[in-house]
N, C-alpha and C. Protein backbone atom coordinates (compact mmCIF):
# COMPACT_ATOMS: atom_id res chain seq x y z
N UNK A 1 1.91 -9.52 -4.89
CA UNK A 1 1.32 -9.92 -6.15
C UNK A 1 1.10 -8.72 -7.05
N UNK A 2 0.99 -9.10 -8.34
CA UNK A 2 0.76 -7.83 -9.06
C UNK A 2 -0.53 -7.20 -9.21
N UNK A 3 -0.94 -6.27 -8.94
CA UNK A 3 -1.71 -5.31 -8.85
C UNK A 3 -2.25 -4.95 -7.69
N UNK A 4 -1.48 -4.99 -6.28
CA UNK A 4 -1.83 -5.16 -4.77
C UNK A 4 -0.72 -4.02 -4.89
N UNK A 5 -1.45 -3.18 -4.01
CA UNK A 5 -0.93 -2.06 -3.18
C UNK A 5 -0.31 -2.12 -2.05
N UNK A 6 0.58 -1.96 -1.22
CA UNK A 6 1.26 -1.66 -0.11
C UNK A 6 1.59 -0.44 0.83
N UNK A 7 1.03 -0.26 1.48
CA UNK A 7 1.55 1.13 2.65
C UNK A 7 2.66 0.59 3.38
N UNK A 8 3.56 1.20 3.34
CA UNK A 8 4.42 1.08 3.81
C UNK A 8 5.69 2.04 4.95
N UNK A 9 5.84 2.08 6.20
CA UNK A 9 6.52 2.97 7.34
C UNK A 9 7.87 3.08 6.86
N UNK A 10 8.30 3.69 6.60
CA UNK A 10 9.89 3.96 6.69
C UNK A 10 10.93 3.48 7.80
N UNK A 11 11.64 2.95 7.88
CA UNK A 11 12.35 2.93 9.48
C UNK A 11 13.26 4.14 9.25
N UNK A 12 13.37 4.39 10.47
CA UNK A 12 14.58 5.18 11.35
C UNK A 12 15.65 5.57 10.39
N UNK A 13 16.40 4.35 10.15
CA UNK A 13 17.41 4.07 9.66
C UNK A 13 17.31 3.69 8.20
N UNK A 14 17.74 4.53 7.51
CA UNK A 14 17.84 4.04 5.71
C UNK A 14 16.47 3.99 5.66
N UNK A 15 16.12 5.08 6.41
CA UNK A 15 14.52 5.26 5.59
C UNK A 15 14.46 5.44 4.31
N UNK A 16 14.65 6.03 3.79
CA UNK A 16 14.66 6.23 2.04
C UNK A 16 15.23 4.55 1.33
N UNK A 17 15.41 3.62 1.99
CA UNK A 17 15.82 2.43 1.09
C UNK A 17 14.88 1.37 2.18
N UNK A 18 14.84 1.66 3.54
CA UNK A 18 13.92 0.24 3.69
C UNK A 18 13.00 0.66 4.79
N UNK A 19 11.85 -0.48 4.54
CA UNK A 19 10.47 0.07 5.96
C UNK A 19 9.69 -0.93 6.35
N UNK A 20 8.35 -0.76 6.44
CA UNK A 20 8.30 -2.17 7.41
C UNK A 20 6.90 -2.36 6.36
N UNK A 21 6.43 -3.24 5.37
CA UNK A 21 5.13 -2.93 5.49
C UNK A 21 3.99 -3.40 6.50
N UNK A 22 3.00 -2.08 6.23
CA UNK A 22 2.14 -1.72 7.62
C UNK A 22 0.62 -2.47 6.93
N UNK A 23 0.01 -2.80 5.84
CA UNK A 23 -0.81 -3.35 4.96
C UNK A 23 -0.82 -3.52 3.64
N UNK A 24 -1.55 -4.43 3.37
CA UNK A 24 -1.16 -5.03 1.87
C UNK A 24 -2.79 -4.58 1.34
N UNK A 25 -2.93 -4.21 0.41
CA UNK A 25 -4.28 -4.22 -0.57
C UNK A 25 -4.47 -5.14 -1.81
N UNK A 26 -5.02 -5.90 -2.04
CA UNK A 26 -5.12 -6.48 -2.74
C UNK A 26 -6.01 -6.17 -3.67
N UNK A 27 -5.96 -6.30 -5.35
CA UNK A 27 -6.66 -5.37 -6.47
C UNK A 27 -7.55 -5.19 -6.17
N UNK A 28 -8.30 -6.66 -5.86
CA UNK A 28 -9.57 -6.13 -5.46
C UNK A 28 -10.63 -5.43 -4.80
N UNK A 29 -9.45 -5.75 -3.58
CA UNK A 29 -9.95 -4.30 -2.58
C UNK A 29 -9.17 -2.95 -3.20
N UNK A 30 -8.32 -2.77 -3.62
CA UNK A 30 -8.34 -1.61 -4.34
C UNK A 30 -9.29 -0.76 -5.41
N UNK A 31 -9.59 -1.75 -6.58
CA UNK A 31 -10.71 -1.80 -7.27
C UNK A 31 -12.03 -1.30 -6.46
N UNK A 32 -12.00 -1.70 -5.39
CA UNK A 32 -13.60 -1.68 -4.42
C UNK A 32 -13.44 0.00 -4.08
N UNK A 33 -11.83 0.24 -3.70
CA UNK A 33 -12.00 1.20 -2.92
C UNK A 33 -12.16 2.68 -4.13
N UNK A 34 -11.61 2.59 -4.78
CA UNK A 34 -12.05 3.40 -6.11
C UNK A 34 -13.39 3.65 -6.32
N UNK A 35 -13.96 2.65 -6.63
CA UNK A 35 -15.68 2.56 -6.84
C UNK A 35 -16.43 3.43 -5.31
N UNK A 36 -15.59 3.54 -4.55
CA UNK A 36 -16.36 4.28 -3.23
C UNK A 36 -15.59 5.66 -3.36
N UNK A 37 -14.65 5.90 -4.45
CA UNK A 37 -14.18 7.62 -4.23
C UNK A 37 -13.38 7.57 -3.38
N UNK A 38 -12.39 6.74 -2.95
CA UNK A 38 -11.43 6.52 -1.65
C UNK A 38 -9.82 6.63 -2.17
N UNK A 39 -9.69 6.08 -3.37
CA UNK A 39 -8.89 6.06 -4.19
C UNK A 39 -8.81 6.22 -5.58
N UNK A 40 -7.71 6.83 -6.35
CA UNK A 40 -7.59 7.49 -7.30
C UNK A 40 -6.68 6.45 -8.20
């Protein structure tokens, strides 16, 4: 969705084009995590 963050692992293979994602953030928890100095 738009404004959700993603971390995301690289694989092995064609790392630079594909990976696995590892968690999703959603604005709001992004938003939250800002307000605590966690994110920029």
């Amino acid at each position: 969705l738009e404004g959700d963050v993603v971390v995301v692992k690289p694989w092995g293979v064609q790392g630079d084009e594909r990976g696995d994602i590892v968690y999703r953030y959603t604005k709001t928890q992004v938003e939250r995590l800002r307000k605590m100095g966690l994110w920029e």
